[in-house]
PDB file of N, CA and C in Angstrom:
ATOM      1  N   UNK A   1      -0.299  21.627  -8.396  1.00  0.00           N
ATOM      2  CA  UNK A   1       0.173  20.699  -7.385  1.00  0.00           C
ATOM      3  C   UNK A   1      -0.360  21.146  -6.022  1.00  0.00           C
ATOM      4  N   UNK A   2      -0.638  20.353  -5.204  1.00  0.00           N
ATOM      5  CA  UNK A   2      -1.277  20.193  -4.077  1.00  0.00           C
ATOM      6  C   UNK A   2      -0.083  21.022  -2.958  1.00  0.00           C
ATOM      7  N   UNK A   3      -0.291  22.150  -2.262  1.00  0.00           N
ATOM      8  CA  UNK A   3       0.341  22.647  -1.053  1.00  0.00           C
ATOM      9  C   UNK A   3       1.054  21.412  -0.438  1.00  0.00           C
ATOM     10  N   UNK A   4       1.947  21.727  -0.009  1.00  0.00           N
ATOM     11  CA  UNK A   4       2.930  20.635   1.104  1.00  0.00           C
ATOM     12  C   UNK A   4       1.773  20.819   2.639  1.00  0.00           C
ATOM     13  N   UNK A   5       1.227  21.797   3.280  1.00  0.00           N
ATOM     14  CA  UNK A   5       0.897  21.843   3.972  1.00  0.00           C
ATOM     15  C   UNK A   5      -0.712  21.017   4.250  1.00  0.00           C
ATOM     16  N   UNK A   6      -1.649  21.426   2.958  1.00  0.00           N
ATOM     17  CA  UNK A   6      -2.758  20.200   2.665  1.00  0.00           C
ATOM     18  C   UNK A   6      -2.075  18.878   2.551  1.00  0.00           C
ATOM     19  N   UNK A   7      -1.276  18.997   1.749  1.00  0.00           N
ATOM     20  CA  UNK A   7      -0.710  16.916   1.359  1.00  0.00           C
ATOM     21  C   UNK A   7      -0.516  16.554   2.596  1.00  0.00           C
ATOM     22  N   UNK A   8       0.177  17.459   3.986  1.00  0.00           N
ATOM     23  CA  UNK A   8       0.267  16.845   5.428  1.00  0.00           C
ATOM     24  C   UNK A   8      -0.671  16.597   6.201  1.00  0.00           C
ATOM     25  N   UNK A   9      -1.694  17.440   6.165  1.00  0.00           N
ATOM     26  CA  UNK A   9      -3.047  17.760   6.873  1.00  0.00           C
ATOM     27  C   UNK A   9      -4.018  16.309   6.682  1.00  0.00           C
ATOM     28  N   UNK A  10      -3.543  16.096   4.640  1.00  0.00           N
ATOM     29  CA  UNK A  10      -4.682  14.599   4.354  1.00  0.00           C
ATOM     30  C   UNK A  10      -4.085  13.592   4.443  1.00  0.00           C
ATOM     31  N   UNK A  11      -2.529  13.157   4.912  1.00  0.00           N
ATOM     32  CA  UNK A  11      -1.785  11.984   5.546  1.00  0.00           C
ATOM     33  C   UNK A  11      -2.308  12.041   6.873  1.00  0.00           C
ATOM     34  N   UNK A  12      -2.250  13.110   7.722  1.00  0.00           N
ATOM     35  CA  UNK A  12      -3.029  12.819   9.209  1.00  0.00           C
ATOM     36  C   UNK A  12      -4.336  12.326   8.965  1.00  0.00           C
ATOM     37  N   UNK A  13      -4.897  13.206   8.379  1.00  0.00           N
ATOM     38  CA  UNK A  13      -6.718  12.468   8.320  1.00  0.00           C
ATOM     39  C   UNK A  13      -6.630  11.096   8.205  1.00  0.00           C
ATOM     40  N   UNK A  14      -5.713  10.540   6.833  1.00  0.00           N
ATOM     41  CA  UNK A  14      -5.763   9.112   7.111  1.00  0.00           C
ATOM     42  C   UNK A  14      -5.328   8.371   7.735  1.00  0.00           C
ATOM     43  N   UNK A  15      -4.327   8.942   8.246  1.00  0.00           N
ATOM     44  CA  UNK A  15      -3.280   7.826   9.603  1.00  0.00           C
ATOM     45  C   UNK A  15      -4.719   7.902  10.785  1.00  0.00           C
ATOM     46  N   UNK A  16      -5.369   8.650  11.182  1.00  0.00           N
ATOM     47  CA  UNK A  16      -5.878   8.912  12.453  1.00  0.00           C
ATOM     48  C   UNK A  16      -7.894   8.787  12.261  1.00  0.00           C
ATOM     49  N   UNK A  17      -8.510   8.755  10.993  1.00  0.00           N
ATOM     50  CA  UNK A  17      -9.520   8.295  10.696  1.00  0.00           C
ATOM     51  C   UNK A  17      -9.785   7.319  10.361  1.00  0.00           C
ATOM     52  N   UNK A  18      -8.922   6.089  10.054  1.00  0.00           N
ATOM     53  CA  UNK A  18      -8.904   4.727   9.726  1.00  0.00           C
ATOM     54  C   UNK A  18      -8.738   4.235  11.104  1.00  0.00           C
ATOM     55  N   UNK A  19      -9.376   2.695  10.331  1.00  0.00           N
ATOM     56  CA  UNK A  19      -9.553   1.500  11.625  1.00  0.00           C
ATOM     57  C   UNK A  19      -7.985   1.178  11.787  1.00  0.00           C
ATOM     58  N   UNK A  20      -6.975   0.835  13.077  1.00  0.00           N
ATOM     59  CA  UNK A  20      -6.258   0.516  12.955  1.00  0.00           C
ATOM     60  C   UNK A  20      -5.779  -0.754  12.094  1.00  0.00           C
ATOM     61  N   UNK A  21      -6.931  -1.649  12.055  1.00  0.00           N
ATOM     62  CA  UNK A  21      -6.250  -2.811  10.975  1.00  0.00           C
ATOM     63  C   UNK A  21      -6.801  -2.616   9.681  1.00  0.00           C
ATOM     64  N   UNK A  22      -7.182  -1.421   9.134  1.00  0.00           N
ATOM     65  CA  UNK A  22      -7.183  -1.175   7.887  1.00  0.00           C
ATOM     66  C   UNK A  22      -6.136  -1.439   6.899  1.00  0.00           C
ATOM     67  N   UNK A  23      -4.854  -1.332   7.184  1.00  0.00           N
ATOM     68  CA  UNK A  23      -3.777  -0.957   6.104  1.00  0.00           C
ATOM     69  C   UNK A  23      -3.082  -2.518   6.258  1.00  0.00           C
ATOM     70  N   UNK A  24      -3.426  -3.340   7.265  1.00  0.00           N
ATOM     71  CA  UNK A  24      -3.426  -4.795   7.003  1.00  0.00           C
ATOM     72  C   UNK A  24      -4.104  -5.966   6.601  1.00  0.00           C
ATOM     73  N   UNK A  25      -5.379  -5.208   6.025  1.00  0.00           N
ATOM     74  CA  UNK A  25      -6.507  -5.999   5.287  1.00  0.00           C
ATOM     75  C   UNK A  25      -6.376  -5.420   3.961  1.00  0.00           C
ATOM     76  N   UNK A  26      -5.909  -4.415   3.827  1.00  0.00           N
ATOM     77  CA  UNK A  26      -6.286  -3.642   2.494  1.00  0.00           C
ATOM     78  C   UNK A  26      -4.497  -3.867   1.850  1.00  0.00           C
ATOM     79  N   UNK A  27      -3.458  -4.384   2.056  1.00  0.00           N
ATOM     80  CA  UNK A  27      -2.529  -4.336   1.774  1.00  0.00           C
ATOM     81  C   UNK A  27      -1.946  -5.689   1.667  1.00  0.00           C
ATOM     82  N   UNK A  28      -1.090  -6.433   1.121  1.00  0.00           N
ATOM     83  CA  UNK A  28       0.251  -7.458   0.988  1.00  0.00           C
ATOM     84  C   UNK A  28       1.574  -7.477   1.251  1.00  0.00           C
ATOM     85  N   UNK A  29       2.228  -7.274   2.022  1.00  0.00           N
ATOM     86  CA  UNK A  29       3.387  -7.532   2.677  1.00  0.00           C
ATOM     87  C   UNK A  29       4.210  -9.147   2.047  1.00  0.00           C
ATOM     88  N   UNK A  30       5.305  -8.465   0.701  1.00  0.00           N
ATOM     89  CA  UNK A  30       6.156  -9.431   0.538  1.00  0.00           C
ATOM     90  C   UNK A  30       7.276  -9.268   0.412  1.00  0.00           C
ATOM     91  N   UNK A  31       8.308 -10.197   0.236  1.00  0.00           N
ATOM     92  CA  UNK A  31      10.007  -9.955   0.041  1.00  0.00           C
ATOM     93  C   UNK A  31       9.936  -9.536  -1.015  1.00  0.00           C
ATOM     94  N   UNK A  32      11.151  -9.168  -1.538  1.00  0.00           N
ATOM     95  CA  UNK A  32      11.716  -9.069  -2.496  1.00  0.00           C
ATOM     96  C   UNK A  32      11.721 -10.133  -3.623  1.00  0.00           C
ATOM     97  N   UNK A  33      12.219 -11.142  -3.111  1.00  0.00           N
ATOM     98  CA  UNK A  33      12.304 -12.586  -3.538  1.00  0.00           C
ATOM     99  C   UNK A  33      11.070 -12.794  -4.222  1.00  0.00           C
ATOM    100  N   UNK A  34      10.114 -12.332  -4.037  1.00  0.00           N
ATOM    101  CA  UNK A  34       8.787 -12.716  -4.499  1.00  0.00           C
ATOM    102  C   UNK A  34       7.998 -11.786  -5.289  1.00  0.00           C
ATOM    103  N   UNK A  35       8.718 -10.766  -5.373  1.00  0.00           N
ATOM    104  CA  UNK A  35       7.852  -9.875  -6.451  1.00  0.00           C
ATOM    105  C   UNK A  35       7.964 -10.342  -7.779  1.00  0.00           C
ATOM    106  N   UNK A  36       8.667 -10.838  -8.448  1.00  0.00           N
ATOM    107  CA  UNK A  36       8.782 -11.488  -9.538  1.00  0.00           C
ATOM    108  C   UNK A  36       7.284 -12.402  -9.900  1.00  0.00           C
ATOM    109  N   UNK A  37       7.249 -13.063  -9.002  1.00  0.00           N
ATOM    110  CA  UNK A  37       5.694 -13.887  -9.336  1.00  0.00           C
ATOM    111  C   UNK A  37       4.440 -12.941  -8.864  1.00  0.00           C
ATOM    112  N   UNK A  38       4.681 -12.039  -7.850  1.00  0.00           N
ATOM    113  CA  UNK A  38       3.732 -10.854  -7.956  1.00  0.00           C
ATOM    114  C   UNK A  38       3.383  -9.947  -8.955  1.00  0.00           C
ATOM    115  N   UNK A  39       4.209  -9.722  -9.656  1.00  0.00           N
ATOM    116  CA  UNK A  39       4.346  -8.865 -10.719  1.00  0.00           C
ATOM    117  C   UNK A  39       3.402  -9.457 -12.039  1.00  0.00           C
ATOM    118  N   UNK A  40       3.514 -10.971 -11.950  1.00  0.00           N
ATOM    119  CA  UNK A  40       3.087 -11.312 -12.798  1.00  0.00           C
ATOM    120  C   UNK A  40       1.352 -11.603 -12.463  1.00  0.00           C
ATOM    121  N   UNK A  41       1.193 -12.089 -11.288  1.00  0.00           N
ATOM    122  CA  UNK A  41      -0.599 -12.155 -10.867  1.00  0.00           C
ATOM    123  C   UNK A  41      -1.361 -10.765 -10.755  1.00  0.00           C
ATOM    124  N   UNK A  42      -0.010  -9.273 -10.727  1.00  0.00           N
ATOM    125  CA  UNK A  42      -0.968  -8.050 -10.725  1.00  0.00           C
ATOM    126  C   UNK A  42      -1.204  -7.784 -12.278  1.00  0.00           C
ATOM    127  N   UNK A  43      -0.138  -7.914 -12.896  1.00  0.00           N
ATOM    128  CA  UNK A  43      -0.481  -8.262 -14.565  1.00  0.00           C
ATOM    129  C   UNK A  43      -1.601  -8.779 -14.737  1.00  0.00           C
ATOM    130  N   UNK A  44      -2.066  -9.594 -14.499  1.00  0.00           N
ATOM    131  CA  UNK A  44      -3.225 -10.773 -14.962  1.00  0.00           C
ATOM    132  C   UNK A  44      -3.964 -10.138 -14.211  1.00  0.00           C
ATOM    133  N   UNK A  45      -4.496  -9.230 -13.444  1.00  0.00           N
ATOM    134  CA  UNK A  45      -5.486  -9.144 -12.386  1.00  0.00           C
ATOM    135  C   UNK A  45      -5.567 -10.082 -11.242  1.00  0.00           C
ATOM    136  N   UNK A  46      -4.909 -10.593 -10.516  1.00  0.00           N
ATOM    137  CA  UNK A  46      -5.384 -11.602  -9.832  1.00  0.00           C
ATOM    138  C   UNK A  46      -4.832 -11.233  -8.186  1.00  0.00           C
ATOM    139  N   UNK A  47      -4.332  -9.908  -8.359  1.00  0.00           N
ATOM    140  CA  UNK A  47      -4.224  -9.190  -7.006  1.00  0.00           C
ATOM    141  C   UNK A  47      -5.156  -7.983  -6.946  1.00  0.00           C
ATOM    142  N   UNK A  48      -5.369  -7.826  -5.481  1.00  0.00           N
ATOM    143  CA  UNK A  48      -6.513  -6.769  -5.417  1.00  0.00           C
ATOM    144  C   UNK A  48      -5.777  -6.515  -4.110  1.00  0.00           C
ATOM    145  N   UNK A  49      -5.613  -5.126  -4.259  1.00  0.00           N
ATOM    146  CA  UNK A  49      -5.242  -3.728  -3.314  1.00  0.00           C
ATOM    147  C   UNK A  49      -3.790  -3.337  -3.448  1.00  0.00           C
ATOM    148  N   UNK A  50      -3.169  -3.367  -2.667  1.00  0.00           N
ATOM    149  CA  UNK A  50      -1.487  -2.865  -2.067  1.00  0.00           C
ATOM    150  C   UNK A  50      -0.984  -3.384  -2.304  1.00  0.00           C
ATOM    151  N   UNK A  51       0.457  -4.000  -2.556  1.00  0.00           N
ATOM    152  CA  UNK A  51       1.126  -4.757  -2.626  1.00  0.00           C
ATOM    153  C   UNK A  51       2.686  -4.049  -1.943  1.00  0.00           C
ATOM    154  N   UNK A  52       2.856  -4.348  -0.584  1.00  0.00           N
ATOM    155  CA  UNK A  52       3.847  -3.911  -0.309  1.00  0.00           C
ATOM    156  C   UNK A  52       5.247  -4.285  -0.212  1.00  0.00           C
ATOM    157  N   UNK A  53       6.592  -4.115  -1.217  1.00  0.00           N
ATOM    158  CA  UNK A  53       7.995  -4.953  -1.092  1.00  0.00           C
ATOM    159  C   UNK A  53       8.657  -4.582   0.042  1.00  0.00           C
ATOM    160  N   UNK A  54       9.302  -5.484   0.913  1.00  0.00           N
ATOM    161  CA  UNK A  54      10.112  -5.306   1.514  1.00  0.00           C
ATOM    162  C   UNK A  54      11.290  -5.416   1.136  1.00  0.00           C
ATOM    163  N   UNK A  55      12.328  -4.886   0.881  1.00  0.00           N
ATOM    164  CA  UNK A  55      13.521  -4.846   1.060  1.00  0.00           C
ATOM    165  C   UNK A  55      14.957  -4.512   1.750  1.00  0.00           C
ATOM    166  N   UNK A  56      14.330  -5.182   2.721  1.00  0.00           N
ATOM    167  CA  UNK A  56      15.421  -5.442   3.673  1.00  0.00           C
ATOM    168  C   UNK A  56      15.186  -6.411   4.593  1.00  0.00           C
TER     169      UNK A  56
END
């Protein structure tokens, strides 16, 4: 297993070497309400990248 201190070191690299609108091109932002039909288009392939739930 990877040091706690490397695993922190390569979360900075990526928070601070990425384009700021990286993680909003490369990601999906949905409710809750809607993972149900998400679940089913990442099944099938028909999502590509992140898929992030909100719940709350």
């Amino acid at each position: 297993m990877t040091p706690p201190a490397r695993r922190a070191e390569a979360w900075k690299r990526l928070v601070n070497g990425l384009p700021d609108g990286f993680y909003a091109q490369a990601a999906t932002e949905i409710d809750l309400s809607d993972a149900p039909k998400f679940a089913d288009a990442i099944i099938n392939n028909q999502v590509q990248g992140r898929t992030l739930v909100k719940i709350k």
